[in-house]
Protein backbone atom coordinates (compact mmCIF):
# COMPACT_ATOMS: atom_id res chain seq x y z
CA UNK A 1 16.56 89.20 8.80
CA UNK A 2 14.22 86.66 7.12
CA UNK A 3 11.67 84.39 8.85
CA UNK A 4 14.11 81.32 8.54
CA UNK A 5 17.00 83.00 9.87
CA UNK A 6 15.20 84.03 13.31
CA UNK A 7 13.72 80.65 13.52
CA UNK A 8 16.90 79.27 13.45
CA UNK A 9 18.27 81.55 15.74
CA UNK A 10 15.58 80.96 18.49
CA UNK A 11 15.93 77.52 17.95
CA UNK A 12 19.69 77.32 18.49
CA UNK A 13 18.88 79.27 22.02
CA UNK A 14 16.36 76.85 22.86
CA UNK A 15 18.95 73.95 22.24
CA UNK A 16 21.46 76.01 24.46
CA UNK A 17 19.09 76.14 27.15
CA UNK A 18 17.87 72.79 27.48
CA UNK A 19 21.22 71.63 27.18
CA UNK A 20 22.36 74.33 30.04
CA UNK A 21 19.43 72.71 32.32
CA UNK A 22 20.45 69.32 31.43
CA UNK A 23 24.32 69.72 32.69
CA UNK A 24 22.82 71.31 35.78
CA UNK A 25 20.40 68.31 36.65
CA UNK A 26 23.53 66.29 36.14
CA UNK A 27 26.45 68.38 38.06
CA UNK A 28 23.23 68.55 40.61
CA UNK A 29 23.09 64.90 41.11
CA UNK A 30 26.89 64.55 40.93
CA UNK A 31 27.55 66.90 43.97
CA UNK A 32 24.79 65.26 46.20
CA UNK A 33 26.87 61.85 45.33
CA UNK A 34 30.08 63.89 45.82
CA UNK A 35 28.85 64.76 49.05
CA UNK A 36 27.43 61.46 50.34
CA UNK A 37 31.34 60.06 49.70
CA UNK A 38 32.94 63.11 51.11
CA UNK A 39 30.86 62.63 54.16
CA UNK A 40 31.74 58.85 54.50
CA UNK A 41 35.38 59.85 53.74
CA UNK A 42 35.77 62.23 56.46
CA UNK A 43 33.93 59.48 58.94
CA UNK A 44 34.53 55.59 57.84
CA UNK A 45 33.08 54.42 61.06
CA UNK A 46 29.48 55.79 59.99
CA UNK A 47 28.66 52.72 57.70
CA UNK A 48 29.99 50.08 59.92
CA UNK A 49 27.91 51.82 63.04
CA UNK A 50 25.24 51.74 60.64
CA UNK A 51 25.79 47.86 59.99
CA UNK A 52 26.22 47.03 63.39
CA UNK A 53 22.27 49.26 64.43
CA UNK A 54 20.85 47.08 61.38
CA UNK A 55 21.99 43.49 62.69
CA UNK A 56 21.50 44.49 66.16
CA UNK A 57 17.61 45.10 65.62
CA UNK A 58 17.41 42.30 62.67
CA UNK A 59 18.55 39.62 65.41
CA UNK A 60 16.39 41.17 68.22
CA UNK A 61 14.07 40.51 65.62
CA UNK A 62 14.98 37.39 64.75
CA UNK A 63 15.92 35.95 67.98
CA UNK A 64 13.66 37.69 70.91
CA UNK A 65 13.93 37.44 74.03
CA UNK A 66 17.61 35.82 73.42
CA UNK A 67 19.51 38.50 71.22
CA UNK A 68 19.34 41.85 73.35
CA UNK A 69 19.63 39.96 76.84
CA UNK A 70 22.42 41.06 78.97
CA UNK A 71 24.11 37.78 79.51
CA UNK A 72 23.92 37.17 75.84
CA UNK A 73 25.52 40.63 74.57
CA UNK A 74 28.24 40.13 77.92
CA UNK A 75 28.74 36.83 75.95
CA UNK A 76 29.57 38.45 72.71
CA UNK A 77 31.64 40.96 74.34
CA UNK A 78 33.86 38.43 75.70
CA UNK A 79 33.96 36.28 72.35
CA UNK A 80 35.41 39.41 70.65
CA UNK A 81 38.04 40.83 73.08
CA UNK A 82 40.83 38.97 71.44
CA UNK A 83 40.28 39.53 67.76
CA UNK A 84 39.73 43.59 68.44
CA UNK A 85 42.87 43.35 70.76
CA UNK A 86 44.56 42.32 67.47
CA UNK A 87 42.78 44.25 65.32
CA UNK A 88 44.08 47.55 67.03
CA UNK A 89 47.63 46.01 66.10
CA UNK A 90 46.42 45.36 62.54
CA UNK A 91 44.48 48.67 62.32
CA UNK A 92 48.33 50.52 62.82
CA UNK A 93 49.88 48.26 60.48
CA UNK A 94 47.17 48.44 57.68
CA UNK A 95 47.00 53.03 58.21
CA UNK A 96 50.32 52.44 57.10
CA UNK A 97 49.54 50.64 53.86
CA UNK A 98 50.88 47.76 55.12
CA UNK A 99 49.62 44.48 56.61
CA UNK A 100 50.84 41.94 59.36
CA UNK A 101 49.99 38.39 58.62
CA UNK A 102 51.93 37.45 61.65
CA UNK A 103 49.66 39.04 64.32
CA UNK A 104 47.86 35.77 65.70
CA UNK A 105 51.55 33.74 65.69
CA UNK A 106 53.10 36.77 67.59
CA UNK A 107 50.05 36.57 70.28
CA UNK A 108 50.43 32.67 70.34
CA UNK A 109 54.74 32.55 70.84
CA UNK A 110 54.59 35.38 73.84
CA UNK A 111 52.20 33.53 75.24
CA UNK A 112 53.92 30.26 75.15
CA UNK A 113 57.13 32.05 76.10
CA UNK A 114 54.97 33.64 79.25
CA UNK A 115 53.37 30.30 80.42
CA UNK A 116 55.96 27.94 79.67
CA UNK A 117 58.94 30.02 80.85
CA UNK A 118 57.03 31.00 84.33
CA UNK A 119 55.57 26.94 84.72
CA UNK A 120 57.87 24.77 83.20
CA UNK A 121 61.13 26.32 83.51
CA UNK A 122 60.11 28.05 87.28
CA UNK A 123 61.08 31.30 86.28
CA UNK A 124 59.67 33.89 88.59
CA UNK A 125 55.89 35.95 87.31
CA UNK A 126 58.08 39.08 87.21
CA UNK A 127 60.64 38.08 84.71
CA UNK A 128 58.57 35.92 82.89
CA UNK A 129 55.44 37.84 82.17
CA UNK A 130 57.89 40.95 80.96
CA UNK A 131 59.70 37.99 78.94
CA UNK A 132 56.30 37.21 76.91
CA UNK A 133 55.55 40.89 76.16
CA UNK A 134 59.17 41.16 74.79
CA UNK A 135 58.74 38.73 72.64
CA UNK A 136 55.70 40.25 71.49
CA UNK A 137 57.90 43.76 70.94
CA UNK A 138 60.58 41.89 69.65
CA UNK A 139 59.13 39.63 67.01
CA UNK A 140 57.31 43.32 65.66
CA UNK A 141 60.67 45.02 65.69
CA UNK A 142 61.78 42.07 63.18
CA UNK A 143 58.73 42.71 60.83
CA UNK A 144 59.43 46.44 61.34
CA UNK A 145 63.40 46.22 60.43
CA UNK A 146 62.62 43.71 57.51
CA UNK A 147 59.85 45.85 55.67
CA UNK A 148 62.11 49.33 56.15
CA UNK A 149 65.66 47.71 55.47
CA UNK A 150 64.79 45.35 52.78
CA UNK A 151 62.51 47.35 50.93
CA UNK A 152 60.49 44.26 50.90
CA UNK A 153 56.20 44.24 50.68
CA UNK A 154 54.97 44.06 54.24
CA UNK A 155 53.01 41.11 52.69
CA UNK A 156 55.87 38.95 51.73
CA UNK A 157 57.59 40.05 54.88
CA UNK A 158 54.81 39.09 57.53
CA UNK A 159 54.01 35.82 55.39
CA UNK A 160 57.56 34.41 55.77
CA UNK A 161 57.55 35.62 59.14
CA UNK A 162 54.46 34.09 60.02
CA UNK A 163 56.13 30.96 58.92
CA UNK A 164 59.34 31.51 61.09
CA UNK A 165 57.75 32.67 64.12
CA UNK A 166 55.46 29.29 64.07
CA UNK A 167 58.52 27.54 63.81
CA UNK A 168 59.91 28.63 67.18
CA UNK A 169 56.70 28.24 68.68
CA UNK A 170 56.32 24.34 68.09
CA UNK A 171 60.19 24.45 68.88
CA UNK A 172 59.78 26.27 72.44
CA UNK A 173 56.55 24.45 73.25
CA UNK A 174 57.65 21.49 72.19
CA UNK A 175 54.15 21.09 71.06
CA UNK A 176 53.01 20.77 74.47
CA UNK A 177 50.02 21.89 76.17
CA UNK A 178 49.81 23.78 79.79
CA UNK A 179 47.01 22.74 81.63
CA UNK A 180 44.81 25.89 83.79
CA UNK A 181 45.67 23.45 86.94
CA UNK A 182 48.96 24.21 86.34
CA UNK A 183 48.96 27.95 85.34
CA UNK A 184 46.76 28.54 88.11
CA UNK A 185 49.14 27.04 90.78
CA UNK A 186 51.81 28.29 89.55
CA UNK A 187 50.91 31.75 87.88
CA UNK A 188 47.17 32.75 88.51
CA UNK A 189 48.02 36.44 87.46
CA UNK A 190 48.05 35.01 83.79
CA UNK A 191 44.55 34.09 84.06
CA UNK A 192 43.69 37.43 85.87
CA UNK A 193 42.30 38.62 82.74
CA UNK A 194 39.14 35.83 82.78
CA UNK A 195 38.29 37.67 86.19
CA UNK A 196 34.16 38.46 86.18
CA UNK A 197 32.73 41.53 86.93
CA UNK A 198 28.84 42.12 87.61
CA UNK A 199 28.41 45.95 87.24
CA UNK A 200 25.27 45.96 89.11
CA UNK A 201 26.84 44.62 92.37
CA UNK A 202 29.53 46.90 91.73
CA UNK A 203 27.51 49.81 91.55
CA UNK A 204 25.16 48.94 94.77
CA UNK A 205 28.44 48.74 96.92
CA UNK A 206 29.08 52.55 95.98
CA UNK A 207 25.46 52.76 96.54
CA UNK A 208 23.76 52.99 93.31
CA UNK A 209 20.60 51.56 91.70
CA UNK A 210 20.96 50.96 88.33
CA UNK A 211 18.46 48.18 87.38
CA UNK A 212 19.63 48.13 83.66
CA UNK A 213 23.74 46.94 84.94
CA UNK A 214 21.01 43.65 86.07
CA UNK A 215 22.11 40.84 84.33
CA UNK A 216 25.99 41.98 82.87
CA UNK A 217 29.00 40.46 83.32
CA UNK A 218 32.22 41.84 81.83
CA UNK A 219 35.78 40.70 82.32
CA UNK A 220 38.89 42.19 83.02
CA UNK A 221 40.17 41.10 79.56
CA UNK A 222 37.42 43.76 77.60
CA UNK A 223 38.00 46.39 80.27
CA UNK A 224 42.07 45.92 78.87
CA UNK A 225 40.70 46.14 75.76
CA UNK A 226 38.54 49.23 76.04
CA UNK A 227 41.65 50.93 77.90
CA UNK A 228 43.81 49.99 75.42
CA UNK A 229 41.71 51.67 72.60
CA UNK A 230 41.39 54.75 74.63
CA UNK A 231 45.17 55.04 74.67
CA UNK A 232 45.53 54.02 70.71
CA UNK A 233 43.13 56.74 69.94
CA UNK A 234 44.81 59.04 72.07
CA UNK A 235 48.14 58.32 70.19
CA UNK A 236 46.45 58.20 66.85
CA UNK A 237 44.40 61.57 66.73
CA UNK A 238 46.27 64.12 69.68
CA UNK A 239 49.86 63.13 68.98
CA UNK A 240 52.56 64.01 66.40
CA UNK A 241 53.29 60.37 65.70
CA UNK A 242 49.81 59.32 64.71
CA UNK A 243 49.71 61.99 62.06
CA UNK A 244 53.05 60.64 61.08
CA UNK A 245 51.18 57.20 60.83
CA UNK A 246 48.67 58.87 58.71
CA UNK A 247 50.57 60.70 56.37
CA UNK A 248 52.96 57.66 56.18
CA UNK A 249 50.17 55.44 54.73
CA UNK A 250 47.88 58.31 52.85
CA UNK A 251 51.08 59.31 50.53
CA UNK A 252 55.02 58.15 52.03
CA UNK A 253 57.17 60.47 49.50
CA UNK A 254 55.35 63.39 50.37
CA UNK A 255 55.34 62.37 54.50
CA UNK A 256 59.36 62.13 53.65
CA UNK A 257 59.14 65.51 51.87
CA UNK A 258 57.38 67.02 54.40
CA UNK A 259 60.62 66.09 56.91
CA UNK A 260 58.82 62.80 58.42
CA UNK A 261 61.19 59.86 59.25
CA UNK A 262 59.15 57.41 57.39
CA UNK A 263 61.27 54.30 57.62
CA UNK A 264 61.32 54.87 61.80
CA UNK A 265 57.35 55.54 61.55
CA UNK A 266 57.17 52.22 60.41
CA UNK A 267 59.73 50.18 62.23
CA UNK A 268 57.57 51.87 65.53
CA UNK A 269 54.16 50.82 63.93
CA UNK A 270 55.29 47.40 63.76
CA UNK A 271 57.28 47.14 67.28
CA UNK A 272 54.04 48.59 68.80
CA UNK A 273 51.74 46.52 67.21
CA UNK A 274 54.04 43.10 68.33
CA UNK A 275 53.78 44.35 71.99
CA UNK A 276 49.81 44.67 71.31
CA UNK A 277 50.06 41.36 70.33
CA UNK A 278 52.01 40.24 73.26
CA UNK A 279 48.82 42.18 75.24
CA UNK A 280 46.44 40.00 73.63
CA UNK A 281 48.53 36.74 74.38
CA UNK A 282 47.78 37.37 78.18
CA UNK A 283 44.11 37.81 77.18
CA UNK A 284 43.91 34.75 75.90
CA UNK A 285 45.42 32.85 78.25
CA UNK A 286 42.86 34.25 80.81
CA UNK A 287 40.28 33.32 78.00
CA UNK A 288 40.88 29.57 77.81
CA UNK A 289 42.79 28.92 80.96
CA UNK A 290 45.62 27.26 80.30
CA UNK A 291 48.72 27.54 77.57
CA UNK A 292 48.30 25.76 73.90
CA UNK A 293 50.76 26.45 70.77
CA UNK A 294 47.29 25.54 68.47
CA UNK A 295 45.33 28.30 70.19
CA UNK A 296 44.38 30.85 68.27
CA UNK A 297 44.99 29.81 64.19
CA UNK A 298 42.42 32.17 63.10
CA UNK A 299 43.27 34.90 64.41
CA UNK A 300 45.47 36.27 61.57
CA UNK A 301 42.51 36.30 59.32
CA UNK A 302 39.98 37.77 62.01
CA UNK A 303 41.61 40.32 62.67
CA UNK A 304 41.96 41.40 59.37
CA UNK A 305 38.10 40.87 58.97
CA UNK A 306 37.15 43.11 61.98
CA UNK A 307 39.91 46.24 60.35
CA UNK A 308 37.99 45.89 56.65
CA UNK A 309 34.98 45.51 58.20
CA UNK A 310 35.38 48.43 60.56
CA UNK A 311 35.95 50.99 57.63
CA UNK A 312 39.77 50.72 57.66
CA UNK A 313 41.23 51.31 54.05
CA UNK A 314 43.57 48.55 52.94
CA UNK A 315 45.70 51.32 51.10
CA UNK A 316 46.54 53.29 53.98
CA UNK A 317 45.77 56.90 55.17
CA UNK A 318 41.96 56.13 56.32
CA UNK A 319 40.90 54.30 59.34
CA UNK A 320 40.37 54.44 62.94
CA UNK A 321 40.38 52.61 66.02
CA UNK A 322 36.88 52.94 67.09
CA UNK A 323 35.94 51.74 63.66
CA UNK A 324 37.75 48.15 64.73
CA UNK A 325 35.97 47.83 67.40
CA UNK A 326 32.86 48.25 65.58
CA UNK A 327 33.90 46.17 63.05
CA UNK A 328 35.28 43.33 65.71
CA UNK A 329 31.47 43.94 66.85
CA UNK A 330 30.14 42.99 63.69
CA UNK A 331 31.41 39.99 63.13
CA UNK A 332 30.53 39.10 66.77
CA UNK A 333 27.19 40.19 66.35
CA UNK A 334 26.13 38.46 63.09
CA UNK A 335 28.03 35.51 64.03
CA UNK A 336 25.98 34.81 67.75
CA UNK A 337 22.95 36.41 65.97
CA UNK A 338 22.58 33.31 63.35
CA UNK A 339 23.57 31.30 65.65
CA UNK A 340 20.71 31.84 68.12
CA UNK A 341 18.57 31.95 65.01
CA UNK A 342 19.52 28.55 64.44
CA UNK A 343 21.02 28.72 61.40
CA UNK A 344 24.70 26.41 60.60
CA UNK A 345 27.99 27.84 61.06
CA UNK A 346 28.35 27.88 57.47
CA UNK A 347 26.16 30.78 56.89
CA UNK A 348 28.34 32.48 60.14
CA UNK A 349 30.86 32.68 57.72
CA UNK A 350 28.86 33.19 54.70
CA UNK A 351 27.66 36.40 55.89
CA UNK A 352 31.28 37.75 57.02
CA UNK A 353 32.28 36.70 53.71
CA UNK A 354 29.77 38.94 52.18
CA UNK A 355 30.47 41.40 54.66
CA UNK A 356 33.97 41.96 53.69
CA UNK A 357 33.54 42.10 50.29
CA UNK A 358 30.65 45.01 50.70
CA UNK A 359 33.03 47.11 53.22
CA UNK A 360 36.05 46.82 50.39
CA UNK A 361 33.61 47.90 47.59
CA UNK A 362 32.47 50.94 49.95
CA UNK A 363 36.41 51.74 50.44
CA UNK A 364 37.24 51.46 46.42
CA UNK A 365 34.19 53.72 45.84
CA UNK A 366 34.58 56.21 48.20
CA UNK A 367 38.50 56.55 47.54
CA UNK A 368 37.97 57.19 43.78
CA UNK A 369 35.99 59.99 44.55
CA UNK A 370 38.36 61.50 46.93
CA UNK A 371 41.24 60.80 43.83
């Protein structure tokens, strides 16, 4: 073999191994990537909990002294009860690949319907309380029956829904407001959830010293809340419906392959998350006292924000409870956060805005991955 022809030959070997090392620095790099996503698509609540240790210190920072006090975080507790109460119902609808845009007029009609039915009309607590919650059960049985029988987007659905249920609310209410004298003369069980609790006195009656309960107050209305998350969890991860829930949203004609009732999935997700609603309707009342049909016109939108936020994929499949009450956190946080640092309400929702629009980009990113 001549001189040439072995330098060409060694030379074509050296190509093949650089390139070889080349494709392994990159597969390398791609697996560490493919990993990172993995990892955050096994657990979405990591980021937000990550989110919500970063604007905890950046505020302490920020705002010391104020921020981390106990009456301040009891504060934000409270603020956020409602909107993770109906985030837990949007959080079912959404797993589904769905969404409810009539969550914060369902919590707004059964509590009309509660209020106005026990105060007004002098119906007894014990009919009318049940009355408001089904209302709440009811109005998510509609949504549910709509979306399966119609074959209609849960979107569209909800929307006109959102509309109709209003309706009927300024109908029953007559556009009327029910003062907290009167709900509290009448019916002081529907402001039971506004009830204060001081953990530290609560814990030196049983006998205890625990000088870091100094300072917090909690209501009944976030101890509802925290049981009530318990139980969704519960239902979500240990029981055979909540994998149907799952597998409904991740992929429906393989769930319905796979012998799952897909259309009664849903038509339960919905019903469920109207009684939720319904739940949060007695919250609020507690929260501001009295009975008003204008209560509450955000709430559609916030409770959305506190699902995205909280990791919650807007396609379906990926999500979790905990994760909305992180996310319901979040908001809470950076919104009394730049308040106490002074700043207008404008930036408030400047930063959810930005907020939301990170969290989706996370979802897209880590979803094509696991495609």
């Amino acid at each position: 073999m001549s001189d040439d022809a072995v330098g060409s030959a060694q030379a074509e070997r050296g190509l093949a191994g650089s390139g070889h090392s080349v494709a392994s620095f990159e597969e390398g790099e791609r697996g560490a990537v493919r990993k990172l996503q993995g990892f955050l698509h096994q657990y979405p609540t990591s980021i937000p909990f990550i989110v919500l240790l970063v604007g905890v210190v950046i505020f302490a920072v920020a705002a010391p002294g104020k921020f981390l006090s106990p009456l301040n975080l009891s504060v934000v507790l409270q603020q956020v009860t409602i909107i993770a109460i109906l985030g837990m119902a949007q959080t079912l609808v959404i797993l589904t690949a769905g969404i409810d845009l009539s969550v914060g007029m369902i919590m707004i009609l059964s509590s009309v319907v509660m209020g106005r039915t026990c105060v007004v009309y002098g119906v007894p607590l014990v009919i009318a309380f049940p009355l408001g919650l089904l209302v709440g059960f009811a109005c998510g049985m509609v949504n549910g029956l709509l979306v399966t029988m119609l074959r209609l987007p849960p979107f569209i659905v909800t929307l006109g829904t959102w509309s109709i249920f209003g309706a009927l609310n300024v109908w029953y209410s007559r556009s009327e407001t029910i003062r907290a004298q009167d709900i509290e003369a009448a019916a002081p069980f529907l402001q039971s959830m506004r009830t204060l609790i001081k953990p530290y006195e609560v814990a030196a009656s049983l006998g205890l010293d625990l000088p870091f309960l100094k300072g917090w107050v909690v209501t009944y209305g976030s101890l509802l809340m925290i049981l009530l998350a318990i139980l969704l969890w519960y239902i979500l991860n240990r029981t055979a419906f909540g994998r149907h829930v799952y597998a409904t949203g991740d992929d429906p004609d393989a769930a319905r392959l796979s012998g799952i009732n897909t259309n009664r999935t849903l038509i339960a997700v919905y019903a469920l998350a109207g009684l939720i609603c319904a739940v949060a309707a007695w919250v609020l009342i507690g929260r501001i006292g009295g009975v008003s049909p204008q209560a509450g016109q955000t709430a559609n939108l916030d409770s959305i924000t506190a699902v995205v936020i909280g990791g919650t994929s807007l396609f379906g499949g990926r999500g979790s409870i905990v994760g909305t009450l992180i996310g319901a956190l979040i908001v809470g946080v950076f919104r009394n956060g730049l308040a106490l640092s002074g700043l207008e309400v404008l930036w408030q929702d400047f930063a959810v805005g930005v907020l939301i629009i990170v969290a989706v980009t996370i979802d897209q990113w880590i979803r094509r991955i696991a495609a």
